[in-house]
C-alpha atoms as a PDB file:
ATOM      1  CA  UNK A   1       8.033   6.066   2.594  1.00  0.00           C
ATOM      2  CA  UNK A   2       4.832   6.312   0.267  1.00  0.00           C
ATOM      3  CA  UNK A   3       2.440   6.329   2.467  1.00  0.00           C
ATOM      4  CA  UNK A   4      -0.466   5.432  -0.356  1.00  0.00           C
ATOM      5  CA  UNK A   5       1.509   2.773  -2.006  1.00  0.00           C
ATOM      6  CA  UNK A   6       1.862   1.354   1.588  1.00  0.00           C
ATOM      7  CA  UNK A   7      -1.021   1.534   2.559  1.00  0.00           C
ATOM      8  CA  UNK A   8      -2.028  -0.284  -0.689  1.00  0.00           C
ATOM      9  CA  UNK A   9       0.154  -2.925  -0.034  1.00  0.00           C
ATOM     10  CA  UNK A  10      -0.744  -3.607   2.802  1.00  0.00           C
ATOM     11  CA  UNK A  11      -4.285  -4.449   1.301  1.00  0.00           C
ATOM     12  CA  UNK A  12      -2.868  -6.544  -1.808  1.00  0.00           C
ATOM     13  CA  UNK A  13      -0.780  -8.280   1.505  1.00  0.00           C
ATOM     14  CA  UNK A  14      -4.102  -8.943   3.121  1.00  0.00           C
ATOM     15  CA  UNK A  15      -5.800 -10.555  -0.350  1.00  0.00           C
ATOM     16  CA  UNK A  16      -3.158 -12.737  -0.466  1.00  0.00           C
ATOM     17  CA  UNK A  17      -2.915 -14.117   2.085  1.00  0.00           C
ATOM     18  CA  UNK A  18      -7.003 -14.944   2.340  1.00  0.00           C
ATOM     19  CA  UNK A  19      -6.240 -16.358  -1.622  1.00  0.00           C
ATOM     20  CA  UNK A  20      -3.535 -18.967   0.041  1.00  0.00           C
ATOM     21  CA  UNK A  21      -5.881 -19.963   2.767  1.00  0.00           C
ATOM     22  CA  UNK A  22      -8.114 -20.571   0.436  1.00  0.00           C
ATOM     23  CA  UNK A  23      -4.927 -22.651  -1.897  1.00  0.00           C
ATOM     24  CA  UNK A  24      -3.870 -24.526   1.352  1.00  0.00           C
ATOM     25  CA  UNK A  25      -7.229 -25.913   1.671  1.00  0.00           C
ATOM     26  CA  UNK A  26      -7.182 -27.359  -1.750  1.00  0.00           C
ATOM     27  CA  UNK A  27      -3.832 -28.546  -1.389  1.00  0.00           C
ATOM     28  CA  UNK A  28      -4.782 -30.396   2.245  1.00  0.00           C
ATOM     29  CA  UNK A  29      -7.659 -32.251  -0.386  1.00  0.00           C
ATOM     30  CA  UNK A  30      -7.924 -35.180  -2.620  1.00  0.00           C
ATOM     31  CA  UNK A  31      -7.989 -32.594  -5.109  1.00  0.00           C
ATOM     32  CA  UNK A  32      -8.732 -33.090  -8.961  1.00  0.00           C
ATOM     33  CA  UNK A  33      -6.601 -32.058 -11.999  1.00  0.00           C
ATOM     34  CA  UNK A  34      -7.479 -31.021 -15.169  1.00  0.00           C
ATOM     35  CA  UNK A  35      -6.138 -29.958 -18.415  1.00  0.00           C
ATOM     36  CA  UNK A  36      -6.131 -26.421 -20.282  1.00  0.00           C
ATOM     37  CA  UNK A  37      -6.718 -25.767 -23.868  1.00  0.00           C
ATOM     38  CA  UNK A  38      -2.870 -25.452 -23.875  1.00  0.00           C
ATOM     39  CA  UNK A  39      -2.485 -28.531 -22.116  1.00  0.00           C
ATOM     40  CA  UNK A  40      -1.410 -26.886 -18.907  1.00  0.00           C
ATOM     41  CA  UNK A  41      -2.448 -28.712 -15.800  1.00  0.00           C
ATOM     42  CA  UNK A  42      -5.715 -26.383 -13.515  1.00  0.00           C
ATOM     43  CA  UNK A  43      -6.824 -27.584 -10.022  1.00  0.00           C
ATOM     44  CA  UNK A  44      -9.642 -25.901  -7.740  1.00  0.00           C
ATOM     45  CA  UNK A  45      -7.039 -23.843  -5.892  1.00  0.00           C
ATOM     46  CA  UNK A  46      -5.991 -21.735  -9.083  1.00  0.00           C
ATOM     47  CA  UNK A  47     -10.395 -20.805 -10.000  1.00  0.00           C
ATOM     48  CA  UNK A  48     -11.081 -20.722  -6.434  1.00  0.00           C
ATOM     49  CA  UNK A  49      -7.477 -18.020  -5.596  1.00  0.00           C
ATOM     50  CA  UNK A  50      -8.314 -16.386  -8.802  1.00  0.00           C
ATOM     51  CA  UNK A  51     -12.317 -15.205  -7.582  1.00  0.00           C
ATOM     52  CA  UNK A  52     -11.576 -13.970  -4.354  1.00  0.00           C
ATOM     53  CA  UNK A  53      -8.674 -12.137  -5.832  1.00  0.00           C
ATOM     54  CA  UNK A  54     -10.541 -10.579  -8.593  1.00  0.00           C
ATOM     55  CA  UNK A  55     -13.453  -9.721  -6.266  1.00  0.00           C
ATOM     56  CA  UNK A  56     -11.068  -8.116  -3.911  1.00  0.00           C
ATOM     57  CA  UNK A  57      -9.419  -5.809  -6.219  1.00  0.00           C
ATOM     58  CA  UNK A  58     -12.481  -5.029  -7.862  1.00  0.00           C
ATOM     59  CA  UNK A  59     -13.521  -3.433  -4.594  1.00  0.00           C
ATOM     60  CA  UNK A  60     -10.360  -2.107  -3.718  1.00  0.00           C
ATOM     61  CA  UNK A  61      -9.209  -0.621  -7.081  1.00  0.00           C
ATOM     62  CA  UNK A  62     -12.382  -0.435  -9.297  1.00  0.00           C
ATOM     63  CA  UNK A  63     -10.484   2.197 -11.665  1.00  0.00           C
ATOM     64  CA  UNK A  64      -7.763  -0.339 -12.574  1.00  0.00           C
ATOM     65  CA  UNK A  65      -8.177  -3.094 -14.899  1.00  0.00           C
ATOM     66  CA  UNK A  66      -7.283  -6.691 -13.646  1.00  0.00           C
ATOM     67  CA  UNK A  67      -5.134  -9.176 -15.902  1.00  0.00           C
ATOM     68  CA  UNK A  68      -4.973 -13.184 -14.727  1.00  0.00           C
ATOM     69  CA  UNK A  69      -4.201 -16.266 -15.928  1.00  0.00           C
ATOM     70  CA  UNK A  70      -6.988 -18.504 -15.488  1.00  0.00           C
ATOM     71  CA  UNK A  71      -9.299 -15.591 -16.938  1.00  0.00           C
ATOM     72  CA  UNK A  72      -7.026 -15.020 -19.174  1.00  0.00           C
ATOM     73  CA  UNK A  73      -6.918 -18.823 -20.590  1.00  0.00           C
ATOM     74  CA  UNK A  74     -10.449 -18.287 -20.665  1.00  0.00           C
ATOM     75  CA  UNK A  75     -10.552 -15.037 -23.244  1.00  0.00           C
ATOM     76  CA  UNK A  76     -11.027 -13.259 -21.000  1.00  0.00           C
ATOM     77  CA  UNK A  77      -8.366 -10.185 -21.293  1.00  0.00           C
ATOM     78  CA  UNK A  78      -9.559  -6.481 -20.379  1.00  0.00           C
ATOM     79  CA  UNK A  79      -8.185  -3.494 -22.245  1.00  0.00           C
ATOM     80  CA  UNK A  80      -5.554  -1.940 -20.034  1.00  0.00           C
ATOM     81  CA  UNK A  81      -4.384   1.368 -19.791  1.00  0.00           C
ATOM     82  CA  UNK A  82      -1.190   2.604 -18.272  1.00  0.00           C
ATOM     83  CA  UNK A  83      -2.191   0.716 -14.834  1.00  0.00           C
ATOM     84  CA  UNK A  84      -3.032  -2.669 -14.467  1.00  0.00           C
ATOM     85  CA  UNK A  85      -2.882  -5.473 -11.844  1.00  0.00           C
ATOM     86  CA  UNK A  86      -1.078  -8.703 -13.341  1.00  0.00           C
ATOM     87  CA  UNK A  87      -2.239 -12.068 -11.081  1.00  0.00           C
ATOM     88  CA  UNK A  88      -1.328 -15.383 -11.174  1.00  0.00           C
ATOM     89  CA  UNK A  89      -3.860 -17.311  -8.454  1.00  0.00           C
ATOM     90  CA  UNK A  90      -1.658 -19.958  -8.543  1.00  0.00           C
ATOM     91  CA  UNK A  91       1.916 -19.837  -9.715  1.00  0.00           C
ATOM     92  CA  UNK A  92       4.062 -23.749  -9.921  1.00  0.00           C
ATOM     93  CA  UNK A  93       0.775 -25.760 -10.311  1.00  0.00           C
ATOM     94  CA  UNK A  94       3.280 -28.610 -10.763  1.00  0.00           C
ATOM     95  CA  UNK A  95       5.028 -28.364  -7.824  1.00  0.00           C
ATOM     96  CA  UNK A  96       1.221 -27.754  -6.283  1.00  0.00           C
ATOM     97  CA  UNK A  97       0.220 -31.768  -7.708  1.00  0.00           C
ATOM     98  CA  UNK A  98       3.585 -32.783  -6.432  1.00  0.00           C
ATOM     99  CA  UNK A  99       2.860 -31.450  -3.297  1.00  0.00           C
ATOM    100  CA  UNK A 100       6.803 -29.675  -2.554  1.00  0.00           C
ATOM    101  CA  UNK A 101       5.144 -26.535  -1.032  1.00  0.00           C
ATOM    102  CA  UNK A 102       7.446 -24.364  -3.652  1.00  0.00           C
ATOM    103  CA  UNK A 103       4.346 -22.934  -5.795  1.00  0.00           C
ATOM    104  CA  UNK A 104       2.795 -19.469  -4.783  1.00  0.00           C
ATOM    105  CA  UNK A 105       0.173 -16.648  -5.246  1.00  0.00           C
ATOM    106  CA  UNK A 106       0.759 -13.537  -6.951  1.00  0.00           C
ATOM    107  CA  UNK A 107      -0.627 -10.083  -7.471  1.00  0.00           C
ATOM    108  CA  UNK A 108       1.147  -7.614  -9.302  1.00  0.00           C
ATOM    109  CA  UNK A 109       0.803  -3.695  -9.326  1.00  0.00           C
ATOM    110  CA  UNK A 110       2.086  -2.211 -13.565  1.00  0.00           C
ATOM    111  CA  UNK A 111       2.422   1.506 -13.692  1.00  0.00           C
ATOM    112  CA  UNK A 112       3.808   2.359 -17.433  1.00  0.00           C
ATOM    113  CA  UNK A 113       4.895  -0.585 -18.106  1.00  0.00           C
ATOM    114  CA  UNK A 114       6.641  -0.872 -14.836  1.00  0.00           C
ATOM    115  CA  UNK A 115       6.201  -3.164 -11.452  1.00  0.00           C
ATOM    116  CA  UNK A 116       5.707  -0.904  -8.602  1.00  0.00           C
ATOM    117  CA  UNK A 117       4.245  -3.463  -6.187  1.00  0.00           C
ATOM    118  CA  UNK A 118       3.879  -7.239  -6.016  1.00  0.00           C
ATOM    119  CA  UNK A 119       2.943  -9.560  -3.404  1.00  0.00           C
ATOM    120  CA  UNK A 120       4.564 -13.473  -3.596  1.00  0.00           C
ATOM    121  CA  UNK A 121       3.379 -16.189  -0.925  1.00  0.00           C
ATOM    122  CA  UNK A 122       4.424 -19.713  -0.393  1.00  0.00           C
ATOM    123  CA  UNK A 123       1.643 -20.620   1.522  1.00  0.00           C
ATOM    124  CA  UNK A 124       2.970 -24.054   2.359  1.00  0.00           C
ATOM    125  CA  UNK A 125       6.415 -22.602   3.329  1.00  0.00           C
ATOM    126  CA  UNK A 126       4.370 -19.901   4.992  1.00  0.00           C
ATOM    127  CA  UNK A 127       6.991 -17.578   3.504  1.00  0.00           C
ATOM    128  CA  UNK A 128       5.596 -13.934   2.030  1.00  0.00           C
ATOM    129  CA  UNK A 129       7.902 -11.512  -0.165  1.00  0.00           C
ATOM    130  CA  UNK A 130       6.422  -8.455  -0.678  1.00  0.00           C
ATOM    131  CA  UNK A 131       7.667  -5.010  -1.849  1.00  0.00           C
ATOM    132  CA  UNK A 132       6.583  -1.725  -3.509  1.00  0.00           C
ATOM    133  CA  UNK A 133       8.272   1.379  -5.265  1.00  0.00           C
ATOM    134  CA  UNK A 134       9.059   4.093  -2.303  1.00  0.00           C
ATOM    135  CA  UNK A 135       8.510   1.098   0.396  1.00  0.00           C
ATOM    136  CA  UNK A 136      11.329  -1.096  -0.294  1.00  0.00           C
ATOM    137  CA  UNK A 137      10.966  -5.062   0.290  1.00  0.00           C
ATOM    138  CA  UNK A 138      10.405  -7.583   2.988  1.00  0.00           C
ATOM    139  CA  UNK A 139       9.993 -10.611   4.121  1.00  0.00           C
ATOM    140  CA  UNK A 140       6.976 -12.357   6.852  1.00  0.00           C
ATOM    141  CA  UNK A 141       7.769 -15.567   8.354  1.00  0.00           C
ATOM    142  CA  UNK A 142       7.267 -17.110  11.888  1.00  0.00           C
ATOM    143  CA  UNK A 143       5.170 -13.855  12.283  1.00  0.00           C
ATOM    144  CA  UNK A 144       7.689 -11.699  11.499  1.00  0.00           C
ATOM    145  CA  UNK A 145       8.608  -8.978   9.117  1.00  0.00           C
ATOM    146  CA  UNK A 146      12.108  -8.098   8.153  1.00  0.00           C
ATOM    147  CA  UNK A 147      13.575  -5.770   5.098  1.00  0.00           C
ATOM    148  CA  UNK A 148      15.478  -7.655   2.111  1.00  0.00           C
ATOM    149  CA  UNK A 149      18.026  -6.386  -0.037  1.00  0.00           C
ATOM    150  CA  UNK A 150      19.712  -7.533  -2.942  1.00  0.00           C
ATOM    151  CA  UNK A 151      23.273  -8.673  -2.139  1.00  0.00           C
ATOM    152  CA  UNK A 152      27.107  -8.039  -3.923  1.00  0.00           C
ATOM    153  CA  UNK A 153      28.133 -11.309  -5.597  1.00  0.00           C
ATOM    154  CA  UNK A 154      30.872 -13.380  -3.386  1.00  0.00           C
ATOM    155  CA  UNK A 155      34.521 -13.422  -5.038  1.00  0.00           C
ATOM    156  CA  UNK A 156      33.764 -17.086  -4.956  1.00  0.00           C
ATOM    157  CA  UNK A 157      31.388 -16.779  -7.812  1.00  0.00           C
ATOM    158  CA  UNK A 158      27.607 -16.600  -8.225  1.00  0.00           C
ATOM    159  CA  UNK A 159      25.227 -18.554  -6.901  1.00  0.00           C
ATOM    160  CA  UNK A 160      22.213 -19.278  -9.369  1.00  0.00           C
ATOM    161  CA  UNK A 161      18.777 -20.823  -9.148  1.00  0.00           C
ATOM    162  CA  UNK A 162      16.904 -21.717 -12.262  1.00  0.00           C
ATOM    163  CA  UNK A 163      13.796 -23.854 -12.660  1.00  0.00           C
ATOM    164  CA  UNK A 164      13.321 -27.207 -11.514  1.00  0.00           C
ATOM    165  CA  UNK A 165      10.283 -27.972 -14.422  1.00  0.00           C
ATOM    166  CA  UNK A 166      11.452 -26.289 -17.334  1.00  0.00           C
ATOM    167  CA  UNK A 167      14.657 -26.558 -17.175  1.00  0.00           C
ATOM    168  CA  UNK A 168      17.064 -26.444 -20.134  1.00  0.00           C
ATOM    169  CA  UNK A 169      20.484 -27.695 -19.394  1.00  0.00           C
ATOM    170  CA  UNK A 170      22.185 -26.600 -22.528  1.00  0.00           C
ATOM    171  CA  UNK A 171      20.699 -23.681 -22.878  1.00  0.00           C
ATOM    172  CA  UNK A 172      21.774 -22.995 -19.123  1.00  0.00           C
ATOM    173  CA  UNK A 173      25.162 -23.886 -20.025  1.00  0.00           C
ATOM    174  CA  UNK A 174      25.774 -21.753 -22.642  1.00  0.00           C
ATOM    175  CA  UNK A 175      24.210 -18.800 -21.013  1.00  0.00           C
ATOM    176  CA  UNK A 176      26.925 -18.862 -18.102  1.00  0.00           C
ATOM    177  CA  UNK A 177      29.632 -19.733 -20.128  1.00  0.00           C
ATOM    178  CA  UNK A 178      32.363 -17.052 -18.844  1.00  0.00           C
ATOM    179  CA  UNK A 179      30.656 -16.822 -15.511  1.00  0.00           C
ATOM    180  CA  UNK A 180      32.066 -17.786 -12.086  1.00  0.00           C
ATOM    181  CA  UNK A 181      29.347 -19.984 -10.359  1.00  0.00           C
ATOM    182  CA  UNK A 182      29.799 -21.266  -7.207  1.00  0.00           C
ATOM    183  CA  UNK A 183      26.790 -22.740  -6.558  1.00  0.00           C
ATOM    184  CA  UNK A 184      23.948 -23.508  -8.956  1.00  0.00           C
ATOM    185  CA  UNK A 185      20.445 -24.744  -7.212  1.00  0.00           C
ATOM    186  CA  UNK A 186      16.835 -25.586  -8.503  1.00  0.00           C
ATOM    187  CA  UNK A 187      13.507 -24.113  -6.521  1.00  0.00           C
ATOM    188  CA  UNK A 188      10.246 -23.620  -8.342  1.00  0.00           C
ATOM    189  CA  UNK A 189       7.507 -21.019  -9.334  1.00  0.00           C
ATOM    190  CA  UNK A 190       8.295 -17.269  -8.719  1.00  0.00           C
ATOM    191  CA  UNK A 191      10.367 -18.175  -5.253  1.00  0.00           C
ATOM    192  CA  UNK A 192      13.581 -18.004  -7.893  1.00  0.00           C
ATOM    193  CA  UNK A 193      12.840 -14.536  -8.374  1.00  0.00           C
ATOM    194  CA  UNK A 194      12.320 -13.862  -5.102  1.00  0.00           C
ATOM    195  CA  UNK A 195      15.110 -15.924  -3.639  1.00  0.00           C
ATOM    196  CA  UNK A 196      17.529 -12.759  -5.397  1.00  0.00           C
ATOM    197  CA  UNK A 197      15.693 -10.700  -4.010  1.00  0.00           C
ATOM    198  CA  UNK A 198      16.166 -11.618  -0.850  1.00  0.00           C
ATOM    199  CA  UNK A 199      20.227 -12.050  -1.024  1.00  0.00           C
ATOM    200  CA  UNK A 200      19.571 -16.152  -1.146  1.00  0.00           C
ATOM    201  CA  UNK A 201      20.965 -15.764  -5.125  1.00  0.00           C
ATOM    202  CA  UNK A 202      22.449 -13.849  -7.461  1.00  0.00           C
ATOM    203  CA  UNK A 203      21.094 -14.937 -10.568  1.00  0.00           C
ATOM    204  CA  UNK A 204      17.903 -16.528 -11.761  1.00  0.00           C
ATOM    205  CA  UNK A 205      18.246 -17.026 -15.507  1.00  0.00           C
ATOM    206  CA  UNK A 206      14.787 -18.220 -17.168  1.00  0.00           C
ATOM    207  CA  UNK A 207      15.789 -19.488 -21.234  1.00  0.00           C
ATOM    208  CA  UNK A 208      12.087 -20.989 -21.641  1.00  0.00           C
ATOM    209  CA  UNK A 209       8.588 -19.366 -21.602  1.00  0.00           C
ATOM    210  CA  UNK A 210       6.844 -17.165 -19.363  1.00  0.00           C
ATOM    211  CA  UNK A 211       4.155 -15.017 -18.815  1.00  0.00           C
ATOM    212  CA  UNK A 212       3.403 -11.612 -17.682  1.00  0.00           C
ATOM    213  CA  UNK A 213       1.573 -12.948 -14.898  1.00  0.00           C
ATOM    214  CA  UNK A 214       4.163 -15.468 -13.413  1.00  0.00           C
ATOM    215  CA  UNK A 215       7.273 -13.228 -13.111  1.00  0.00           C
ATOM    216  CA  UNK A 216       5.680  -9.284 -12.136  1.00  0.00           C
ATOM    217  CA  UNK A 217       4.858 -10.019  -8.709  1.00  0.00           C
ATOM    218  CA  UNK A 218       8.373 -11.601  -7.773  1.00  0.00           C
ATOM    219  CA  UNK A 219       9.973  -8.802 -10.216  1.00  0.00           C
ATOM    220  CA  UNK A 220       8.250  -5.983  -8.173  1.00  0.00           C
ATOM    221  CA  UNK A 221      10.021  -7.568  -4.743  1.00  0.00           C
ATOM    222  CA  UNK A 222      13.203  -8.043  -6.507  1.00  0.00           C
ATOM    223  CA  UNK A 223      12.807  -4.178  -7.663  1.00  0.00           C
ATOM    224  CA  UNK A 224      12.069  -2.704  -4.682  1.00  0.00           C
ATOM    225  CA  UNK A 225      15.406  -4.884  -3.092  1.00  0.00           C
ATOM    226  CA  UNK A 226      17.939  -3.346  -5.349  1.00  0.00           C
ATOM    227  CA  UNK A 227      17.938  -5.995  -8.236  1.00  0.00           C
ATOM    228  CA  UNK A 228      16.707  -5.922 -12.237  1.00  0.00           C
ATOM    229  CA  UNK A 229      15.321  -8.520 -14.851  1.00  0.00           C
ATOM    230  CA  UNK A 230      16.442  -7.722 -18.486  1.00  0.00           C
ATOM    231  CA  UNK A 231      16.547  -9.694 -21.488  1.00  0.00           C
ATOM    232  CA  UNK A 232      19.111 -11.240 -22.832  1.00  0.00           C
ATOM    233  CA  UNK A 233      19.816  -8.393 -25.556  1.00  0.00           C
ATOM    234  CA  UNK A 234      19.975  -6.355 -22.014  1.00  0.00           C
ATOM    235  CA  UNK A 235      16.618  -4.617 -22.074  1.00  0.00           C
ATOM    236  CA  UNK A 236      15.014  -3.805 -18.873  1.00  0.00           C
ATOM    237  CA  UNK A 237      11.650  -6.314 -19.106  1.00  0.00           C
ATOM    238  CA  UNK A 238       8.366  -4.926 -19.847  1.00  0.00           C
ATOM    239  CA  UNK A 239       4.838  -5.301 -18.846  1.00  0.00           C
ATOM    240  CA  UNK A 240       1.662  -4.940 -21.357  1.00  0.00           C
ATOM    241  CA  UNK A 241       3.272  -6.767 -24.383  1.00  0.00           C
ATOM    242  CA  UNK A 242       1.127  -7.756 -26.917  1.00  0.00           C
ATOM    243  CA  UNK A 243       0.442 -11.529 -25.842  1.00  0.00           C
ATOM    244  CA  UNK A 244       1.564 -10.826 -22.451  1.00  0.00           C
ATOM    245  CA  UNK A 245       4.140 -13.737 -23.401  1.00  0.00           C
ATOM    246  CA  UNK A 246       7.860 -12.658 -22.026  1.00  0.00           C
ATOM    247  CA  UNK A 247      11.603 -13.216 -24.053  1.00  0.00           C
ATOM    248  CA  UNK A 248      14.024 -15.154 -22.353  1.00  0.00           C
ATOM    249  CA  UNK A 249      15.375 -13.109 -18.950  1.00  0.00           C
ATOM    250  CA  UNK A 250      17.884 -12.888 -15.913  1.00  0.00           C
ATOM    251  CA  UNK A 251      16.983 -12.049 -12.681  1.00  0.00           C
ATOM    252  CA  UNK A 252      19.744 -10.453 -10.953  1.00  0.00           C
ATOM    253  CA  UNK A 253      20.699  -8.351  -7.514  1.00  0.00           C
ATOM    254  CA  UNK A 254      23.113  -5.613  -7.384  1.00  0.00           C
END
């Protein structure tokens, strides 16, 4: 075990978890929406996550520089060095305004371009993933804690998740052309990553765009279960890309 890294993750646990308190208040709310420069949809939750996360890391980590999206839309990107935390306050802001529970907070550790930790919580499935390098990953729900691992796929094919609001059909298609599925199922925000992670699914195959921010967290879990996310040329995925924007990637387990 690495006793610092745990011991640090158990602190990014605790932020997180204060940050979805603070979501699951909004979300309880006649809450208002409003639109980004990029035409993105914002609510209270996302500003309101986004401070007490950047506050708390500030204190914890003062040394490393802090990446997030809402900051981020804002101008507002730091310099980063070979560490840097990647947040997204408030990942599935979609399925937040449609009220289905699936969207979720995010704090990312990058170490050389690298996730090493991430936390991931549903709040309103009161589901946490969490995992570091050295620590392996886990799961919290119903008040308990209990390890994940990726899984072998089932001679009866693969089971896949993709996204339920940017979802691609064709695109889809073509990319599992060849491949055995068995099942294929929709979920949304970073839970798709995590869902791998967790042996729920064996592939999570994303043919749209993403950003830094909304796929380390879930990547560090699925990293620290066994699994990968490459891109489609079959590149292990990157962190501190200039525009922080990511190619097209799978998500897969062992």
């Amino acid at each position: 075990m690495n006793e610092p890294m745990a011991v640090l993750l158990e602190d990014v646990i605790g932020i997180t978890r204060a940050a979805g308190e603070l979501v699951l208040a909004v979300y309880r709310s006649d809450f208002e929406v409003r639109g980004k420069e990029d035409a993105s949809p914002v609510t209270e939750a996302d500003e309101r996550a986004e401070a007490l996360i950047l506050q708390a890391l500030a204190a914890r980590t003062p040394e490393i520089p802090v990446i997030s999206e809402e900051a981020a839309a804002a101008g507002q990107v730091p310099e980063v060095g070979q560490r840097f935390w990647l947040v997204d306050p408030l990942d599935g802001t979609k399925e937040f305004i449609n009220r289905n529970g699936e969207f979720t907070v995010n704090i990312a550790l990058i170490d050389n371009g690298e996730p090493v930790l991430g936390v991931v919580l549903a709040p309103a499935l009161e589901r946490l993933f969490a995992g570091a390098r050295g620590c392996g990953a886990f799961i919290e729900q119903a008040g308990q804690r209990q390890a994940i691992h990726c899984r072998a796929v089932s001679e009866e094919g693969l089971d896949v998740v993709a996204s339920r609001s940017h979802g691609d059909a064709e695109a889809l298609d073509k990319f599992l052309d060849g491949r055995k599925v068995r099942s294929l199922k929709s979920a949304g925000s970073s839970l798709k990553i995590c869902l791998v992670a967790a042996g729920e699914a064996d592939l999570y195959p994303r043919l749209g765009r993403t950003m830094e921010w909304d796929i380390a967290a879930g990547h560090a879990v699925l990293a620290a279960a066994g699994g990968q996310i490459r891109t489609l040329a079959g590149d292990a995925l990157r962190y501190g890309k200039d525009g922080l924007d990511n190619p097209h990637f799978y998500a897969s387990g062992l």
